[in-house]
Protein backbone atom coordinates (compact mmCIF):
# COMPACT_ATOMS: atom_id res chain seq x y z
CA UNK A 1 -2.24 17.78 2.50
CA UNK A 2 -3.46 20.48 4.85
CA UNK A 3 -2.96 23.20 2.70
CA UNK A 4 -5.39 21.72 -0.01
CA UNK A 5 -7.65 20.50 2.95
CA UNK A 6 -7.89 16.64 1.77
CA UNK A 7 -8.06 14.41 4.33
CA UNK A 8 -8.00 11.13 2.22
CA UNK A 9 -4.36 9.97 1.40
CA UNK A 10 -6.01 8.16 -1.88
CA UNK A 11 -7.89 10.95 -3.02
CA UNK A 12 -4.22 12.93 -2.40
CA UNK A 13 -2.25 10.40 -4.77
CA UNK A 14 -4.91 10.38 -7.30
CA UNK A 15 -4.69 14.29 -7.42
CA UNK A 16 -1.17 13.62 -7.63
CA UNK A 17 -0.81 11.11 -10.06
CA UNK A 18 -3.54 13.00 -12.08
CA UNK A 19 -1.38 16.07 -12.76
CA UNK A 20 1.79 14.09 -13.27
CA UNK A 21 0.08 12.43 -16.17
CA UNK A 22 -1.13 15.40 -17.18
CA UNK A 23 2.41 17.57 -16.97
CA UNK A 24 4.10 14.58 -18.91
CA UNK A 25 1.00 14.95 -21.87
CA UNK A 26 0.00 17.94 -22.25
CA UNK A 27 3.54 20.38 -21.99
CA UNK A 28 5.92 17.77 -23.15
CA UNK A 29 4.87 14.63 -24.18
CA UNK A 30 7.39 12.73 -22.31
CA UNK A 31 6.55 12.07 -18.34
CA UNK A 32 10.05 12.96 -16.80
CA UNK A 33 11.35 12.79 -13.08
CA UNK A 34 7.97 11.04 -12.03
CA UNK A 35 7.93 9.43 -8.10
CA UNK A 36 7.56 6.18 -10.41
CA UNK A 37 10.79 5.66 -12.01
CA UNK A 38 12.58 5.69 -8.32
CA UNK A 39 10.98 2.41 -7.64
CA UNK A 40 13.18 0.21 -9.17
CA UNK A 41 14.91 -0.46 -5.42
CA UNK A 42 11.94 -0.21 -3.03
CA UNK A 43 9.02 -2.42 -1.61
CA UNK A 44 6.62 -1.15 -4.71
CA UNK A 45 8.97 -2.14 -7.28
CA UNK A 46 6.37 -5.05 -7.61
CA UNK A 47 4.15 -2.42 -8.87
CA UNK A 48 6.06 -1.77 -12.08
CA UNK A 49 5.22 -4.58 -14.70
CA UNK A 50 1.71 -4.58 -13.87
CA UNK A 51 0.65 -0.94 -13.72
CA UNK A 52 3.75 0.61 -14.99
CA UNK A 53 4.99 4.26 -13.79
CA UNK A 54 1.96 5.80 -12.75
CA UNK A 55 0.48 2.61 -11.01
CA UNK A 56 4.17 3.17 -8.61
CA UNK A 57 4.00 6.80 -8.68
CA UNK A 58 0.22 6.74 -6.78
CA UNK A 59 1.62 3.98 -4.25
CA UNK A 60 4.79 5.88 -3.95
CA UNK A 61 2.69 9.07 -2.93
CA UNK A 62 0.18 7.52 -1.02
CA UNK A 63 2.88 5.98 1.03
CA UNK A 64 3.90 9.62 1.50
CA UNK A 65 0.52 10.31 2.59
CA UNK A 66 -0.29 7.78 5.05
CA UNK A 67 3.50 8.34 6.59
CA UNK A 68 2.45 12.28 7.07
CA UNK A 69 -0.78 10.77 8.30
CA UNK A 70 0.46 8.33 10.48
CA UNK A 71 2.04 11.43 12.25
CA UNK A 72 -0.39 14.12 12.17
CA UNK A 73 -3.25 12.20 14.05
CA UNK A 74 -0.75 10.47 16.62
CA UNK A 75 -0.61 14.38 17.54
CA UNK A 76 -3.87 14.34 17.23
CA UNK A 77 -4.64 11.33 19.57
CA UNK A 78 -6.82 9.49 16.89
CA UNK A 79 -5.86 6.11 17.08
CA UNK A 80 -8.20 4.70 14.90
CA UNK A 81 -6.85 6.26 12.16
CA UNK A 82 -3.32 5.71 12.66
CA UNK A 83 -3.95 2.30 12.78
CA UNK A 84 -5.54 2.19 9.67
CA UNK A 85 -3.25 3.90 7.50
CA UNK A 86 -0.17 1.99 9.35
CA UNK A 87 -1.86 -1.23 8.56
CA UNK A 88 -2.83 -0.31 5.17
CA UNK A 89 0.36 0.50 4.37
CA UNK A 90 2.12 -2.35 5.69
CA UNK A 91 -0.60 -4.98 3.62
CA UNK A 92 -0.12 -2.84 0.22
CA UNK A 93 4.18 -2.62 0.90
CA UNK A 94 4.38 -6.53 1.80
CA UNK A 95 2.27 -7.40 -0.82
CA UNK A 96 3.76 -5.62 -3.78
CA UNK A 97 7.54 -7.13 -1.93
CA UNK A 98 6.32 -10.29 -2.46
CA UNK A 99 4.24 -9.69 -5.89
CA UNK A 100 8.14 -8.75 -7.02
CA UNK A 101 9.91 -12.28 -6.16
């Protein structure tokens, strides 16, 4: 995320999401090896029947995101941010854990 200078963790899964719908249309036609279908086992695997691959490939990044987040700015000694993401991510993951019982 610091090499492409975006400091939103949203923004950074749409990008990412973006072009991995884009890779999977325009060269091949068929989306393989997407962050998506490793859900099956995980907190997001709620995710699936309602927004399919790509709705659990851009909470599978963003999860990424906030993690690298979470630790960048606790070097960083911004609080309010780490508490954010952390509690963002924790809502979203228990949610989506529950949304799959």
């Amino acid at each position: 995320m610091q090499r492409f200078q975006v400091q939103s963790a949203v923004i950074f899964a749409a990008i990412w999401t973006l072009t991995e719908f884009l890779r999977g249309w325009v060269f091949t036609g068929f989306p393989w090896l997407q962050f998506g279908y490793t859900q099956i086992d995980s907190p997001f695997f709620g995710i699936a029947p309602d927004l399919w691959c790509h709705g659990a490939n851009i909470f599978t990044v963003w999860a990424s995101a906030v993690i690298f987040l979470i630790l960048f700015f606790t070097i960083e000694k911004q609080w309010n941010l780490v508490g954010v993401n952390a509690l963002l991510l924790l809502v979203v993951g228990g949610l989506s854990a529950y949304a799959g019982k």
